[in-house]
PDB file of N, CA and C in Angstrom:
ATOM      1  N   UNK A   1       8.154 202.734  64.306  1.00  0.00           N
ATOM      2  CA  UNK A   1       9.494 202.202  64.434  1.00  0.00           C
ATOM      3  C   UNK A   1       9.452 201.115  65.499  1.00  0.00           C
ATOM      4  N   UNK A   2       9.339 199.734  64.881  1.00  0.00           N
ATOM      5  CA  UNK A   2       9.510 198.738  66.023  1.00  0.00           C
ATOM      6  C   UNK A   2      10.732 198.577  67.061  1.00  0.00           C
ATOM      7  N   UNK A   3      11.869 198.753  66.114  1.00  0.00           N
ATOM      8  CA  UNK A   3      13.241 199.025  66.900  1.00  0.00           C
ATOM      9  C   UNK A   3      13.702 200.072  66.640  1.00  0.00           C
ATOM     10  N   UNK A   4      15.040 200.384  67.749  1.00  0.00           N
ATOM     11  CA  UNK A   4      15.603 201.730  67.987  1.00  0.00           C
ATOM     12  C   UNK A   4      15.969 201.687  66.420  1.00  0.00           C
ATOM     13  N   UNK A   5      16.050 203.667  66.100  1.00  0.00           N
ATOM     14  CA  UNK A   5      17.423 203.341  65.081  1.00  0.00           C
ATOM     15  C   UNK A   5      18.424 203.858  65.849  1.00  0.00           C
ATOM     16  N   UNK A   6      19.516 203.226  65.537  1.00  0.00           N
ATOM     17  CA  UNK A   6      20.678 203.439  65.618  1.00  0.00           C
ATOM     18  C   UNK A   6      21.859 203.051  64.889  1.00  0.00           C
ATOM     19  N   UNK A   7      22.522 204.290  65.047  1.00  0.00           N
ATOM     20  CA  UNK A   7      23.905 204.645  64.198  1.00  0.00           C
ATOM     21  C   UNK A   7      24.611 204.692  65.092  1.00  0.00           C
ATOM     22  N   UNK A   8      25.738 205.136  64.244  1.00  0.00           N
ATOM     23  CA  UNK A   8      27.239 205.512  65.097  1.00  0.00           C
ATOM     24  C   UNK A   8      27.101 206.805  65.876  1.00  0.00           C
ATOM     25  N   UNK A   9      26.010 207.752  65.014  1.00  0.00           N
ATOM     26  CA  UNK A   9      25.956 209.045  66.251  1.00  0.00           C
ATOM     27  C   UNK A   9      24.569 209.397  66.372  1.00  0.00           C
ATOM     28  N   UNK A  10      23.831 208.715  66.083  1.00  0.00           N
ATOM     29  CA  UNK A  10      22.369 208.567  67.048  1.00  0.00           C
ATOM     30  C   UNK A  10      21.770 207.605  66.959  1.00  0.00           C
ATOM     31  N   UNK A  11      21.105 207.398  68.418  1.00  0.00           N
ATOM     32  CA  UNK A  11      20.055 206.626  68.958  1.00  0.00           C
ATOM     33  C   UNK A  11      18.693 207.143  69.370  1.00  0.00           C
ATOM     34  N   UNK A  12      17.937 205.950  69.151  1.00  0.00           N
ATOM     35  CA  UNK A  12      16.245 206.678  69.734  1.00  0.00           C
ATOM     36  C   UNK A  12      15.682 205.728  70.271  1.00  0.00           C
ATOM     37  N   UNK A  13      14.847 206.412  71.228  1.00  0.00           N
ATOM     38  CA  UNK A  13      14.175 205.588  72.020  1.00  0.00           C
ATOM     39  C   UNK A  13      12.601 205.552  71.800  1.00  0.00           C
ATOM     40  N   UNK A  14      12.115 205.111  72.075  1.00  0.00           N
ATOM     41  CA  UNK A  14      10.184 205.335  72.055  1.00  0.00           C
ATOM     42  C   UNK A  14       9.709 205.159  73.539  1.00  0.00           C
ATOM     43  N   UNK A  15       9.246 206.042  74.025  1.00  0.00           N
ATOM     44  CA  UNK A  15       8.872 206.619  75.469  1.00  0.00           C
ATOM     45  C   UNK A  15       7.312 206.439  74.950  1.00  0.00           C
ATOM     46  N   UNK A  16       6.004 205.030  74.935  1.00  0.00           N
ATOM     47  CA  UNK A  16       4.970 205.965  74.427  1.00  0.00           C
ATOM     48  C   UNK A  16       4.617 206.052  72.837  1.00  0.00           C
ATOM     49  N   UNK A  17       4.155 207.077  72.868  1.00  0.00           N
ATOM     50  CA  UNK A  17       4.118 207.642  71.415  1.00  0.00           C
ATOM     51  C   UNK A  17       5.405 209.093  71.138  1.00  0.00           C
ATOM     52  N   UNK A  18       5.976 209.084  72.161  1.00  0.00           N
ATOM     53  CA  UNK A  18       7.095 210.032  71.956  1.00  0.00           C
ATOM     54  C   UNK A  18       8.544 209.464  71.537  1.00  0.00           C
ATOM     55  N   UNK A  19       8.903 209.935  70.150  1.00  0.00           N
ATOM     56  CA  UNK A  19      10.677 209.562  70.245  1.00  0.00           C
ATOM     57  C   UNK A  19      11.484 210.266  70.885  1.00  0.00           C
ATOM     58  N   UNK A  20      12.804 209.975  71.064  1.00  0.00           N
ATOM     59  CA  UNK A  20      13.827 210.786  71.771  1.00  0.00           C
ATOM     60  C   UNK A  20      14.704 210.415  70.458  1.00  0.00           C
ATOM     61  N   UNK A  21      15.583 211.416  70.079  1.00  0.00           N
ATOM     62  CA  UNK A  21      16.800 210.552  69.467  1.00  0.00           C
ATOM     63  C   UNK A  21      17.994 211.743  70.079  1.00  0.00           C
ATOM     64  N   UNK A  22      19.136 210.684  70.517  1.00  0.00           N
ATOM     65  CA  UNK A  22      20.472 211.071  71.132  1.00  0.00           C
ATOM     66  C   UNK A  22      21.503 211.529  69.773  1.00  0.00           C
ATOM     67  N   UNK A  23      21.995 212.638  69.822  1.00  0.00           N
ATOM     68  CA  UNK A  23      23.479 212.430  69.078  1.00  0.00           C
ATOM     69  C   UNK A  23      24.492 212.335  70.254  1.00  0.00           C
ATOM     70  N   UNK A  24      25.317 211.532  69.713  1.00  0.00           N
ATOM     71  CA  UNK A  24      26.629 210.927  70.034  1.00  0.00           C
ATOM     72  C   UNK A  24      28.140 211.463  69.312  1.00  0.00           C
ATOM     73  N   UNK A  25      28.130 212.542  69.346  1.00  0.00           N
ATOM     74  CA  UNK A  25      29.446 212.586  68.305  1.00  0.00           C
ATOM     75  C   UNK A  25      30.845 213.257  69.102  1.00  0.00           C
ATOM     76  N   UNK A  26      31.088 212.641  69.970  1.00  0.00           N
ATOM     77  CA  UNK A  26      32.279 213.171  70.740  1.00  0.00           C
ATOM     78  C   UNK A  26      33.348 214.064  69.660  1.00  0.00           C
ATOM     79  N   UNK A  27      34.433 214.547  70.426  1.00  0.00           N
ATOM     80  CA  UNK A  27      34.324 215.104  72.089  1.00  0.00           C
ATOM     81  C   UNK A  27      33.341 216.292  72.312  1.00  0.00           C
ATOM     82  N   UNK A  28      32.449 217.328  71.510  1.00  0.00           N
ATOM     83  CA  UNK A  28      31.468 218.010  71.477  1.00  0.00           C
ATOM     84  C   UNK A  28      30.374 218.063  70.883  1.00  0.00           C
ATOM     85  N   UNK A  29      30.266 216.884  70.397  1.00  0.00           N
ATOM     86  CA  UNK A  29      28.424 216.867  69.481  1.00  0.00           C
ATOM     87  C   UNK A  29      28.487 217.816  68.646  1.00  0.00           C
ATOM     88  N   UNK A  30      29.872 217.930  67.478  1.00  0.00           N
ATOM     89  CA  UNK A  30      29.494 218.892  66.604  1.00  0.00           C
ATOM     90  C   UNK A  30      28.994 218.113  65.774  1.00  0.00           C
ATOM     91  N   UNK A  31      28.027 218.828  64.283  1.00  0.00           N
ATOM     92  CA  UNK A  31      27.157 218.310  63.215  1.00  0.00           C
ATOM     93  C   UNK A  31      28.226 218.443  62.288  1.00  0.00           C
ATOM     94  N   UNK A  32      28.629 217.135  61.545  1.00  0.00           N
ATOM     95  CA  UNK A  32      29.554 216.336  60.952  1.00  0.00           C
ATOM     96  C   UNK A  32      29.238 216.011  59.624  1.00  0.00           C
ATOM     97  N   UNK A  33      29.853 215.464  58.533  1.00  0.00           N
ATOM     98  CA  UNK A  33      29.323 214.486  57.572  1.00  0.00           C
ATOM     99  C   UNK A  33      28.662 213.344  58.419  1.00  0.00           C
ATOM    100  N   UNK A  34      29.147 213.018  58.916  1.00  0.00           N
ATOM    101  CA  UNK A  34      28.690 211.549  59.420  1.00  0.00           C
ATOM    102  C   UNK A  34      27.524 211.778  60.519  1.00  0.00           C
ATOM    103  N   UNK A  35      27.248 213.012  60.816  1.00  0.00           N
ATOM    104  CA  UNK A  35      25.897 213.195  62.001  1.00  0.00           C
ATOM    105  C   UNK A  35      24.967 213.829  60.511  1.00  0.00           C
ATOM    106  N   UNK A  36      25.341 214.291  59.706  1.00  0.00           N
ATOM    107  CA  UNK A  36      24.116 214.867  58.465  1.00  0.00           C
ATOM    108  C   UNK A  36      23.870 213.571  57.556  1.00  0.00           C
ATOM    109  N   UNK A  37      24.915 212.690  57.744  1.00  0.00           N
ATOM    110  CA  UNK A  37      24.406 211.084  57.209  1.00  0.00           C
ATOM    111  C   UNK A  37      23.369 210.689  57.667  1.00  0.00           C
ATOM    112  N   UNK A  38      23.507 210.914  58.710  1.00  0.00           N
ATOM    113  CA  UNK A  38      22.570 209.711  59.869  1.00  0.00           C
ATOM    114  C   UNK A  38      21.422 210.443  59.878  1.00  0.00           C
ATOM    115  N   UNK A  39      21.141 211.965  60.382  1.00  0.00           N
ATOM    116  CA  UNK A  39      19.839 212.363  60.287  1.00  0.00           C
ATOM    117  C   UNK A  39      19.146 212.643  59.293  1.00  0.00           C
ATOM    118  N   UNK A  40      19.730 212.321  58.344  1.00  0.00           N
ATOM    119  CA  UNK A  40      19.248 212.326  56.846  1.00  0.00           C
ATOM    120  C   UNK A  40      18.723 211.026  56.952  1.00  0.00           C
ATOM    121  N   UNK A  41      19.267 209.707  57.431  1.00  0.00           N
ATOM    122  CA  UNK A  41      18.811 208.546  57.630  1.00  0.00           C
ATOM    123  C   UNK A  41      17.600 208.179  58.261  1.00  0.00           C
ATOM    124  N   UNK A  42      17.825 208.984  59.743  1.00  0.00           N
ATOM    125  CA  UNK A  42      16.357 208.833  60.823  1.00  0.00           C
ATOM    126  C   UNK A  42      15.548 210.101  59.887  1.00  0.00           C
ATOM    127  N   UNK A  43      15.324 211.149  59.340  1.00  0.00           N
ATOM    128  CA  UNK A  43      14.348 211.789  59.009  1.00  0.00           C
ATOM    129  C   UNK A  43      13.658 210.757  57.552  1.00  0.00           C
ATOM    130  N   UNK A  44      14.414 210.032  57.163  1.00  0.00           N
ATOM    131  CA  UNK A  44      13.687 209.376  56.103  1.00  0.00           C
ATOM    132  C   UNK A  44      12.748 208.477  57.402  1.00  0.00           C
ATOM    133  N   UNK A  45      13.614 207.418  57.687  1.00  0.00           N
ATOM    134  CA  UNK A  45      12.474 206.373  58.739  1.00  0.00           C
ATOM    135  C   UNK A  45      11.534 207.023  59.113  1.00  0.00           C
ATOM    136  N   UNK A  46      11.395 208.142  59.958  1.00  0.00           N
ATOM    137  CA  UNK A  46      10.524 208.724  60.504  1.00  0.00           C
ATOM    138  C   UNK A  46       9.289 209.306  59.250  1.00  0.00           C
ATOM    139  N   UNK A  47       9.581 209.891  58.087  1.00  0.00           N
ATOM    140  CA  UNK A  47       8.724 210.133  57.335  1.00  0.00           C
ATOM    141  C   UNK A  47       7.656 209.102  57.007  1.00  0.00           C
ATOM    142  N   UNK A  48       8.037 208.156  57.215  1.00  0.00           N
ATOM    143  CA  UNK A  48       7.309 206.633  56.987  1.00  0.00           C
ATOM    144  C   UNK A  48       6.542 206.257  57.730  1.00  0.00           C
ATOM    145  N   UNK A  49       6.450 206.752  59.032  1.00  0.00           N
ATOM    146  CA  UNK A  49       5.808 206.627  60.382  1.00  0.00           C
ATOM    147  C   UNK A  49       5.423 208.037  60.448  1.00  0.00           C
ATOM    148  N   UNK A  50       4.383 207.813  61.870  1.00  0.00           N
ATOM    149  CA  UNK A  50       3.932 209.129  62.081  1.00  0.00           C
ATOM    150  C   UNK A  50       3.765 209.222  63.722  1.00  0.00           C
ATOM    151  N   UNK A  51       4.745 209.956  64.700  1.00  0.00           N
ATOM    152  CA  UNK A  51       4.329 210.551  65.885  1.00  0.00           C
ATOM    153  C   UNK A  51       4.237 211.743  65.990  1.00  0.00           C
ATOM    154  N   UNK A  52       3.079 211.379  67.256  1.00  0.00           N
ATOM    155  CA  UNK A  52       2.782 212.848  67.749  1.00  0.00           C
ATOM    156  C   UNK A  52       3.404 213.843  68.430  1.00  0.00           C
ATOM    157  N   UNK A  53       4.977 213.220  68.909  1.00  0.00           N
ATOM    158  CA  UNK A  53       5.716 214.129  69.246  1.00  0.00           C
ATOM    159  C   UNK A  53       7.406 213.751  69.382  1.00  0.00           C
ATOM    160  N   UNK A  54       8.384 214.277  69.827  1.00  0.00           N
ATOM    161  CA  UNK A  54       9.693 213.554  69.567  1.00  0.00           C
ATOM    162  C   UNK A  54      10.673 215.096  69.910  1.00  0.00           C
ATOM    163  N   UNK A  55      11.894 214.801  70.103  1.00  0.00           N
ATOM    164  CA  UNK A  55      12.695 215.752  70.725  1.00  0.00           C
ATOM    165  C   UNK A  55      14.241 215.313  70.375  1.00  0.00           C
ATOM    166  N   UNK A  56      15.102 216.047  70.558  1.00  0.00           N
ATOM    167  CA  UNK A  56      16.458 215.383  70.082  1.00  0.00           C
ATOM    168  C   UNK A  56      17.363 216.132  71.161  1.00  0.00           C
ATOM    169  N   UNK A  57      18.553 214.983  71.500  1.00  0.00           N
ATOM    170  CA  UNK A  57      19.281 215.772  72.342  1.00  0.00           C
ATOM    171  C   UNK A  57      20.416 215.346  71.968  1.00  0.00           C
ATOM    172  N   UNK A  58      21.601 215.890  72.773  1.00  0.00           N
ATOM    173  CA  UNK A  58      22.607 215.495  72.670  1.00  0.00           C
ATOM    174  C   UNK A  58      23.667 215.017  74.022  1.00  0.00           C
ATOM    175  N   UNK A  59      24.312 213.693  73.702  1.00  0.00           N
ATOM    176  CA  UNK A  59      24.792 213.240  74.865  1.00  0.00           C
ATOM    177  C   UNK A  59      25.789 213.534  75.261  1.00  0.00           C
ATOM    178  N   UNK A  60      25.703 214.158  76.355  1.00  0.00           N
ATOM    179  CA  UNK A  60      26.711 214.259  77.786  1.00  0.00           C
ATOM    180  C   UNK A  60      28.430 214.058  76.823  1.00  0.00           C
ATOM    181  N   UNK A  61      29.051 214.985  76.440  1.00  0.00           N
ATOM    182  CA  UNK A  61      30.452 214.641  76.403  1.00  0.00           C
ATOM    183  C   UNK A  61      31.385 215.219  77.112  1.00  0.00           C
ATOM    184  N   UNK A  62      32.388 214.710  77.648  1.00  0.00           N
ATOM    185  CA  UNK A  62      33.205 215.182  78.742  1.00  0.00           C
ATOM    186  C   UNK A  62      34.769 214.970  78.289  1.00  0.00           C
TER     187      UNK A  62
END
């Protein structure tokens, strides 16, 4: 992945050979149509590529 992907409720970073990808889905990061869109989206990209490691979190909502 040369660039981040990013959506409306996640982002990723490349640390390395490690991804990170953020969900974003205020006000509690629940899993949505629109968050099972998107990681349906990044698990395709990622099938296409190959790292050795990667983690997912979720961002800070207040």
């Amino acid at each position: 992945m040369t660039a981040p992907y990013e959506t409306i409720s996640i982002s990723t970073r490349l640390d390395g050979n490690v991804l990170s990808a953020t969900f974003n889905a205020p006000p509690i990061n629940l899993i949505g149509p629109e968050v099972v869109r998107d990681l349906v989206g990044l698990l395709e990209e990622l099938s296409r590529r190959s790292y050795p490691g990667g983690f997912f979190t979720g961002r800070r909502c207040v």
